[in-house]
N, C-alpha and C. Protein backbone atom coordinates (compact mmCIF):
# COMPACT_ATOMS: atom_id res chain seq x y z
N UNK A 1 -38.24 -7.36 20.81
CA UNK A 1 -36.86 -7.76 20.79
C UNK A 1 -36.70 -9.26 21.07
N UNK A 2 -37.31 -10.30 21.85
CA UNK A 2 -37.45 -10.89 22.54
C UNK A 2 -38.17 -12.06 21.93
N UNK A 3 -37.85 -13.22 20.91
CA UNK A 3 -39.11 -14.06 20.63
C UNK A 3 -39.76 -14.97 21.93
N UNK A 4 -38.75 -15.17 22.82
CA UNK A 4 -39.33 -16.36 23.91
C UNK A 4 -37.95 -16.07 24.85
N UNK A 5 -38.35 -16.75 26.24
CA UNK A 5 -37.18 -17.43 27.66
C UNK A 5 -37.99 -18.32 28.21
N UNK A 6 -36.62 -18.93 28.10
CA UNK A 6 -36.84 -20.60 28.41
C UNK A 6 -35.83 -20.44 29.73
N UNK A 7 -36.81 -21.17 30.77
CA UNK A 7 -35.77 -21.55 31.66
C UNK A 7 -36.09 -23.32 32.11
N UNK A 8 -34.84 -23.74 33.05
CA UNK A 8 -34.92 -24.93 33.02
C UNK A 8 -35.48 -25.77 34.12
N UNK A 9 -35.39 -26.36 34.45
CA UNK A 9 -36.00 -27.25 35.61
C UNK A 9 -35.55 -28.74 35.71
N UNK A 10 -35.69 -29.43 37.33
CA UNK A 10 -35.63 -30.13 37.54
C UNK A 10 -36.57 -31.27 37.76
N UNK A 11 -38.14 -30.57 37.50
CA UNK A 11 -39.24 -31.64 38.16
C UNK A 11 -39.99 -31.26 37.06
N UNK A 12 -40.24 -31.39 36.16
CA UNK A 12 -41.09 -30.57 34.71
C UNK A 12 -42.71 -30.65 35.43
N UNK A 13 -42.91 -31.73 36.38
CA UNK A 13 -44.13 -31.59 36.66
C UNK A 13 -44.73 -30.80 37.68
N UNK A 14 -43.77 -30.32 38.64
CA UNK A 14 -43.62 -29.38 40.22
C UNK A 14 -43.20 -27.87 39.13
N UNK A 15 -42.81 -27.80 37.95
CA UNK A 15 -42.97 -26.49 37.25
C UNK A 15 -44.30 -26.03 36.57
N UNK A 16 -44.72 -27.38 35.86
CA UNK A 16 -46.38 -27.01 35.34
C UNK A 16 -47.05 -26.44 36.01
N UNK A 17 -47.23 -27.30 37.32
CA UNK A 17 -48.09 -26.66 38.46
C UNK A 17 -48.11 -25.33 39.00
N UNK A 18 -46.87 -25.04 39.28
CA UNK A 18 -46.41 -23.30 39.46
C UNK A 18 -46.37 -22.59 38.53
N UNK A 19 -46.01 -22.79 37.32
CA UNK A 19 -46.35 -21.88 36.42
C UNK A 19 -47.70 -21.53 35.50
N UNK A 20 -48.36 -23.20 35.77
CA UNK A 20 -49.70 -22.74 34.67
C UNK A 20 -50.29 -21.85 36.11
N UNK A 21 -50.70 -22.15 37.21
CA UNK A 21 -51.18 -21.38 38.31
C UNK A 21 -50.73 -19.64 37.90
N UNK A 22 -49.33 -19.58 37.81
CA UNK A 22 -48.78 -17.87 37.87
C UNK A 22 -48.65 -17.27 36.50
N UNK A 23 -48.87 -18.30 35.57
CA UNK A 23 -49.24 -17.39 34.41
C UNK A 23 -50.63 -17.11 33.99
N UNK A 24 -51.54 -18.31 34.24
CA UNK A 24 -52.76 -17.78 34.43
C UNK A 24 -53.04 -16.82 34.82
N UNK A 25 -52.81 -16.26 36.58
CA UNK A 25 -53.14 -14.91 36.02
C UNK A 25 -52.69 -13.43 35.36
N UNK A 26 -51.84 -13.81 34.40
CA UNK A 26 -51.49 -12.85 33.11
C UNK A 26 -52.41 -13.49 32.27
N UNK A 27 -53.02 -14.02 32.07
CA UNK A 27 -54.22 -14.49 30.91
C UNK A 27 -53.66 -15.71 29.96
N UNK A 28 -52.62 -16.41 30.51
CA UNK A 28 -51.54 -17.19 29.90
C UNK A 28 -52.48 -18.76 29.94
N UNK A 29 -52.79 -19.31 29.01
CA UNK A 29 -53.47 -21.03 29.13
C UNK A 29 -52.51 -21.91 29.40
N UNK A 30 -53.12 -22.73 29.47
CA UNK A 30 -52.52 -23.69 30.18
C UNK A 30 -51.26 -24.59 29.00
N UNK A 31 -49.88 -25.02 29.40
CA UNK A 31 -48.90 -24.58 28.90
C UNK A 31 -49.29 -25.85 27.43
N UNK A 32 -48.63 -25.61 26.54
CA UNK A 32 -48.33 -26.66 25.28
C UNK A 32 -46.81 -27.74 25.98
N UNK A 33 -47.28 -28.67 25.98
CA UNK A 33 -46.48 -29.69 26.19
C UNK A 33 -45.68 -30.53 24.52
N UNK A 34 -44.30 -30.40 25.09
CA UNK A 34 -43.05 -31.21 23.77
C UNK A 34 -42.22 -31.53 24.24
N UNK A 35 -42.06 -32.69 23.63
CA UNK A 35 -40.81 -33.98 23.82
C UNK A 35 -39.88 -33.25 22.62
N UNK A 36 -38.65 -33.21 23.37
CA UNK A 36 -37.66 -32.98 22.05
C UNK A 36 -37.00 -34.04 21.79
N UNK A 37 -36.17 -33.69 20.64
CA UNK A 37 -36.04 -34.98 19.99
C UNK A 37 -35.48 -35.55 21.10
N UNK A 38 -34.63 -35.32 22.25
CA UNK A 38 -33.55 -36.15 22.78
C UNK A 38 -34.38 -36.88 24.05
N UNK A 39 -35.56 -36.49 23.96
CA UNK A 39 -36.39 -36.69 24.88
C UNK A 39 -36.88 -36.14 26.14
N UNK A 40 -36.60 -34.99 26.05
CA UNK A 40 -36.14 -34.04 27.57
C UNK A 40 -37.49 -33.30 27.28
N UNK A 41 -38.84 -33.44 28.66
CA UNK A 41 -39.55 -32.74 28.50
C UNK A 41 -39.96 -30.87 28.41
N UNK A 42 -40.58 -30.27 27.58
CA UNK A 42 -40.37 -28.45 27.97
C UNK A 42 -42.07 -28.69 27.61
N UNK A 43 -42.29 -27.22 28.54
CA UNK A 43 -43.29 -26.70 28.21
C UNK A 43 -43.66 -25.21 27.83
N UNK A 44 -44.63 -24.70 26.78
CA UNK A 44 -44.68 -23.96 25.75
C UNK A 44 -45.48 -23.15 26.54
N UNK A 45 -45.99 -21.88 27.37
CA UNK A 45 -46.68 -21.05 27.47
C UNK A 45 -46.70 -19.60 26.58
N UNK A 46 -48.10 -19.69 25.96
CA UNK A 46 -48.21 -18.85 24.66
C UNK A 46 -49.20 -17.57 25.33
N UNK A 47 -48.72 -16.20 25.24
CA UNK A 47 -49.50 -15.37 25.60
C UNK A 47 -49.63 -13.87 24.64
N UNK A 48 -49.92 -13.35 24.25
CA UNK A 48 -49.85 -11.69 23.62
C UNK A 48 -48.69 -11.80 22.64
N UNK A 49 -48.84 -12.90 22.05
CA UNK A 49 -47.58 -12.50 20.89
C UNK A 49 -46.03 -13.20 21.88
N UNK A 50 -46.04 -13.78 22.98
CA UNK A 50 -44.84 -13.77 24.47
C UNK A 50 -44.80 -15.13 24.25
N UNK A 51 -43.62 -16.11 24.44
CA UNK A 51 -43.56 -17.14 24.51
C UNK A 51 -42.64 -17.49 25.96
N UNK A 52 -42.82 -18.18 26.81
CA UNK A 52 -42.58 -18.25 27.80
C UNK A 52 -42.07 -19.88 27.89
N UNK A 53 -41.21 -20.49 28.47
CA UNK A 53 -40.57 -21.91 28.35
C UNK A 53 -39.91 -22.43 29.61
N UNK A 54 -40.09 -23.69 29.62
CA UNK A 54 -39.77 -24.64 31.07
C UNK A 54 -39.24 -25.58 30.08
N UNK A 55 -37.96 -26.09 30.44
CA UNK A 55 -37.52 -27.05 29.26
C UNK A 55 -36.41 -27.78 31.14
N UNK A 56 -36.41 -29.20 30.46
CA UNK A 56 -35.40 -29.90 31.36
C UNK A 56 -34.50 -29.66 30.40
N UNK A 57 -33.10 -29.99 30.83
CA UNK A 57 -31.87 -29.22 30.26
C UNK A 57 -31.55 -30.45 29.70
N UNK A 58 -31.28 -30.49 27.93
CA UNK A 58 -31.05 -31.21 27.28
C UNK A 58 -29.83 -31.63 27.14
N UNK A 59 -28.83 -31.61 28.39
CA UNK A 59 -27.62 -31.73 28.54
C UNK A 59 -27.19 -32.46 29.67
N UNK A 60 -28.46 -32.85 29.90
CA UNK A 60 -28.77 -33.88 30.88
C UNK A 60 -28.01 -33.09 32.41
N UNK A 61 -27.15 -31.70 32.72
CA UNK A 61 -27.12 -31.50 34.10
C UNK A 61 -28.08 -31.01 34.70
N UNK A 62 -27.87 -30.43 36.03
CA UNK A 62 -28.82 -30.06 36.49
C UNK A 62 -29.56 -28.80 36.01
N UNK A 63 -30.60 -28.46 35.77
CA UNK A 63 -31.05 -26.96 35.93
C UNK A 63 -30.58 -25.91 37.13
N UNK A 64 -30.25 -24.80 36.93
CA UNK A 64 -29.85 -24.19 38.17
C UNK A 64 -30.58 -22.66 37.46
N UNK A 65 -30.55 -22.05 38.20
CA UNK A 65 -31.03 -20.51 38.54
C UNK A 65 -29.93 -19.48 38.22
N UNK A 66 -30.09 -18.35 37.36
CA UNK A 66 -29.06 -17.37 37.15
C UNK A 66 -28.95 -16.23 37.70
N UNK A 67 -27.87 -16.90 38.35
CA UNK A 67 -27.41 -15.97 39.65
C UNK A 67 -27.21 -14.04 39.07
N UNK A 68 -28.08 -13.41 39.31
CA UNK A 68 -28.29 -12.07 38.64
C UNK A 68 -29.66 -12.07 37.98
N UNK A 69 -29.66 -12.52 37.24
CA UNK A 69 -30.79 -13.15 36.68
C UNK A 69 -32.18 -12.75 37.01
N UNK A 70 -33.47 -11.63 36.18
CA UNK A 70 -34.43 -11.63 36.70
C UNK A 70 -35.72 -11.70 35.72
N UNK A 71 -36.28 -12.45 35.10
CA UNK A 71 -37.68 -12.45 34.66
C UNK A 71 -38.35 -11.62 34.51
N UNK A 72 -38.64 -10.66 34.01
CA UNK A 72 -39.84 -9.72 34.37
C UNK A 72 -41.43 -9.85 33.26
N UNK A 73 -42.12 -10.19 33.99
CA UNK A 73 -43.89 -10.22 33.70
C UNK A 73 -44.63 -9.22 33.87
N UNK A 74 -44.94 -8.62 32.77
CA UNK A 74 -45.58 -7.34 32.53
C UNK A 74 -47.44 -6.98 33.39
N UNK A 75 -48.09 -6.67 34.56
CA UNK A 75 -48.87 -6.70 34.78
C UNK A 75 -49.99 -5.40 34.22
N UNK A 76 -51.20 -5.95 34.17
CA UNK A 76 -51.79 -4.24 33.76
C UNK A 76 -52.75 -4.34 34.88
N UNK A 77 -52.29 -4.07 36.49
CA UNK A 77 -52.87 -3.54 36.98
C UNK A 77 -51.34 -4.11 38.51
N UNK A 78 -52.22 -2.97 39.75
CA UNK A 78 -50.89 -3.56 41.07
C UNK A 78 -52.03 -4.34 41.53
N UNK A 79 -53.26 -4.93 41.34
CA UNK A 79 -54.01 -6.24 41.77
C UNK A 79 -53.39 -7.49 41.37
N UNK A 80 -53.12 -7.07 39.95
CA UNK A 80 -52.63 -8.59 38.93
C UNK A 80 -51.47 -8.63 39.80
N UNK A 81 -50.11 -7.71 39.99
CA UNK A 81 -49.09 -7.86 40.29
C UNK A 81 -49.43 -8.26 41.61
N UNK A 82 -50.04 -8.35 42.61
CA UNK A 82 -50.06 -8.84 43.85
C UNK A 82 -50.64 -10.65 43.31
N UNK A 83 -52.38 -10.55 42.92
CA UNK A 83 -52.53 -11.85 42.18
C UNK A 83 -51.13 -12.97 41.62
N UNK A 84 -50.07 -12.19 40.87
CA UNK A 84 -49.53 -13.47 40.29
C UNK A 84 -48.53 -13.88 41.77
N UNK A 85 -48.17 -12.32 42.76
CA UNK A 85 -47.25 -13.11 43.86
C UNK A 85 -47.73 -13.76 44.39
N UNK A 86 -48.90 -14.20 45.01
CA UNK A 86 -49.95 -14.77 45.89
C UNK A 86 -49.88 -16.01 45.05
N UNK A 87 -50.44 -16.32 43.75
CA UNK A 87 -50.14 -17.33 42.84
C UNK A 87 -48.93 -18.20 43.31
N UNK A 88 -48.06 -17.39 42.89
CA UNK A 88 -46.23 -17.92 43.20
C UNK A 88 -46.43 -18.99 44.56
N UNK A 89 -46.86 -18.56 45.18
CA UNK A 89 -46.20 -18.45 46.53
C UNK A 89 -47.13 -19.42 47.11
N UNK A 90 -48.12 -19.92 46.72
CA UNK A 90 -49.39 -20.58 47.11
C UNK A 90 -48.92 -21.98 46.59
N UNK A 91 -47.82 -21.88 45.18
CA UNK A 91 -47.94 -22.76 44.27
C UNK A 91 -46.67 -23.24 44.45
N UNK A 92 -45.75 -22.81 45.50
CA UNK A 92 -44.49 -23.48 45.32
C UNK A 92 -43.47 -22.75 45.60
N UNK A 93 -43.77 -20.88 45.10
CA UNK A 93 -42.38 -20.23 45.17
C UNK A 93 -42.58 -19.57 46.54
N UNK A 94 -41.67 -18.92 46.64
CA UNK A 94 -40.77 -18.24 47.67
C UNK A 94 -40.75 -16.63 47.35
N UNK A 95 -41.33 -15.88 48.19
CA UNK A 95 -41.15 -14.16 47.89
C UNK A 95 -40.48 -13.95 48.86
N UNK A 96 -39.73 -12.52 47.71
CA UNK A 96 -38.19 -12.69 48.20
C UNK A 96 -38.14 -11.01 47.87
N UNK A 97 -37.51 -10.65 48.60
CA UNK A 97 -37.27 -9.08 48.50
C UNK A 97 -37.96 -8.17 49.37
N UNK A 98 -38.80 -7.26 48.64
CA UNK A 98 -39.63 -6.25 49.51
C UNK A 98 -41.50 -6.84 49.35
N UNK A 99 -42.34 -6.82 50.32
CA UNK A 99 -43.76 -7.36 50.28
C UNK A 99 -43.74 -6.43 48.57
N UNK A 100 -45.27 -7.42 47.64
CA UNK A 100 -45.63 -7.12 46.82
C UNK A 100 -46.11 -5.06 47.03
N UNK A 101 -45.76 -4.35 46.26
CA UNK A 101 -46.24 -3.11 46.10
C UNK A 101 -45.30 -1.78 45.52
N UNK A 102 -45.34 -0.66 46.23
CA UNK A 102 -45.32 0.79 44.88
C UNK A 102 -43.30 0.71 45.41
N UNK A 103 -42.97 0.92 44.40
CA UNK A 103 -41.61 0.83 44.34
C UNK A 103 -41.51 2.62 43.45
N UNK A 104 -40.74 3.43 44.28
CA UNK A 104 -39.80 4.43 43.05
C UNK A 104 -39.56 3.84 42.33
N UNK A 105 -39.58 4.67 40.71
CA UNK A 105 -38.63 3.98 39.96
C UNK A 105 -38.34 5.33 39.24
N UNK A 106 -37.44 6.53 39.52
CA UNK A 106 -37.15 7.54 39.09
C UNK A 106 -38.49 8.18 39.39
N UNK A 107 -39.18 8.64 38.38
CA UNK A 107 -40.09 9.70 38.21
C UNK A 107 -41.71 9.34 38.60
N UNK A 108 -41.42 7.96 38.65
CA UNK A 108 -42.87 7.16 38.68
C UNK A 108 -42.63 6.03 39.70
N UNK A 109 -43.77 5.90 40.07
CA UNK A 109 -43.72 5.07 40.95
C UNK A 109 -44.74 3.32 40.29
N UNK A 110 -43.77 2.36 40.72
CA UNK A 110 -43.81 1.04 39.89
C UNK A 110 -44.39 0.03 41.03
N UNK A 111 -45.45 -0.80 40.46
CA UNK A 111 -46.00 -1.77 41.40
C UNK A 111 -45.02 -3.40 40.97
N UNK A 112 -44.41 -3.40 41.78
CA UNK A 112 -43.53 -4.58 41.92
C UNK A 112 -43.48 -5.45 42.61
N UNK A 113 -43.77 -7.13 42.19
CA UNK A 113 -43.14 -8.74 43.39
C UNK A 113 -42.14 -9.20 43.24
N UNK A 114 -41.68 -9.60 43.73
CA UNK A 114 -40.73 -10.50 43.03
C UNK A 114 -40.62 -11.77 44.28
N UNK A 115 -40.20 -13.10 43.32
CA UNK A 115 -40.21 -14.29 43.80
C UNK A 115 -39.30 -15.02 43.05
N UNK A 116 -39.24 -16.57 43.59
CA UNK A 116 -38.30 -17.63 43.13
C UNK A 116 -38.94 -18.36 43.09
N UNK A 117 -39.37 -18.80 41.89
CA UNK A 117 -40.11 -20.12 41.39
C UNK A 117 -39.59 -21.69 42.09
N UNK A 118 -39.51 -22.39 41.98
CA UNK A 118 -39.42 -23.71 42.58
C UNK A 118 -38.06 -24.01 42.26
N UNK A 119 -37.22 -23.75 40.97
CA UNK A 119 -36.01 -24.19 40.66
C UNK A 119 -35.38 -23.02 41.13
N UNK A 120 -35.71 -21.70 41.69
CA UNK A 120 -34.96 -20.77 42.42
C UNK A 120 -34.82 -19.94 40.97
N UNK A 121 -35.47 -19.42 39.83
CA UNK A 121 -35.34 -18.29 38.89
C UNK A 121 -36.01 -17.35 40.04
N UNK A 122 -35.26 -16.35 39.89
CA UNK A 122 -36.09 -15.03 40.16
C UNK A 122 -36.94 -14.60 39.03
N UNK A 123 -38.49 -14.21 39.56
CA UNK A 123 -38.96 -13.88 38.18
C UNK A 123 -39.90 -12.15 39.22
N UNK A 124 -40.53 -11.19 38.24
CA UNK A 124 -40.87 -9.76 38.83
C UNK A 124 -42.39 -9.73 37.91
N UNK A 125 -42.48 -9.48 38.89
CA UNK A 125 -44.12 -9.02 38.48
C UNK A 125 -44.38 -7.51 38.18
N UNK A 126 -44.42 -6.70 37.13
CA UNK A 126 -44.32 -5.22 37.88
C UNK A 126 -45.48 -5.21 36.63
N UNK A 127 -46.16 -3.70 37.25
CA UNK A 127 -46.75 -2.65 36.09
C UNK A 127 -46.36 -1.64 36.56
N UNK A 128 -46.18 -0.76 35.02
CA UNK A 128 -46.44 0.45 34.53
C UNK A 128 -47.50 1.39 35.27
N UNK A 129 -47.86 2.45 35.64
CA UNK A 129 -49.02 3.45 35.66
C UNK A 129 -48.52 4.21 34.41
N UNK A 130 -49.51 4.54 33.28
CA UNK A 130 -49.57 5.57 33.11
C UNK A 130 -49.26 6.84 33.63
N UNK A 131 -48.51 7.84 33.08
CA UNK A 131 -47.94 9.00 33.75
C UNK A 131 -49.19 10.20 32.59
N UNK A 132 -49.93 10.77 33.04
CA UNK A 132 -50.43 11.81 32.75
C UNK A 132 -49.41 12.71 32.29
N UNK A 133 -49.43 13.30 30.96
CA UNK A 133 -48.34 14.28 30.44
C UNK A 133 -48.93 15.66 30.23
């Protein structure tokens, strides 16, 4: 459904750092850097077909955080999902909610982090288990 989310920032270089760190470990390289035309730096993280984006706001205000607003990063394992909070959090962000781990989620139970990156996005780390049918 989804070609890419872009969110924005205030320090493009205090975002590289936190994000190439927390997407790395989703298997994410290190980000593609572009000047747009107006000159406002973003950066391109390319993963599984997923496009992921840090852009300074070409409208020259500030970047701000959407209030509701939550990210979610698909993990395939509750190691990775602990890995990328530890990442976060080493690198700049802020965990915020319940410690990294098994969350209900109706019928199954969901390994979930969640944190605030440096410009304050909430972003979620969760996996899936397989449900044996």
């Amino acid at each position: 459904m989804f070609s890419h989310v872009m969110v924005g920032t205030n320090d493009i270089e205090r975002a590289k750092r936190f994000y190439d760190a927390v997407l790395a470990v989703l298997g994410a390289g290190e980000a593609i850097r572009d000047q747009a035309k107006t000159g406002h730096q973003r950066l391109f993280y390319r993963h599984a077909g997923a496009t992921f984006c840090v852009s300074e706001p070409i409208n020259d205000e500030p970047a701000t955080a959407a209030n509701g607003g939550t990210i979610g990063f698909k993990c395939d394992s509750a190691e990775q999902v602990k890995a990328f909070h530890d990442a976060a959090v080493a690198n700049g962000g802020v965990s915020i909610e319940d410690p990294p781990g098994p969350r209900q989620g109706g019928a199954i139970t969901l390994e979930l982090a969640y944190v605030r990156d440096p410009d304050g996005n909430k972003l979620c780390a969760l996996f899936r288990p397989k449900v044996a049918r």
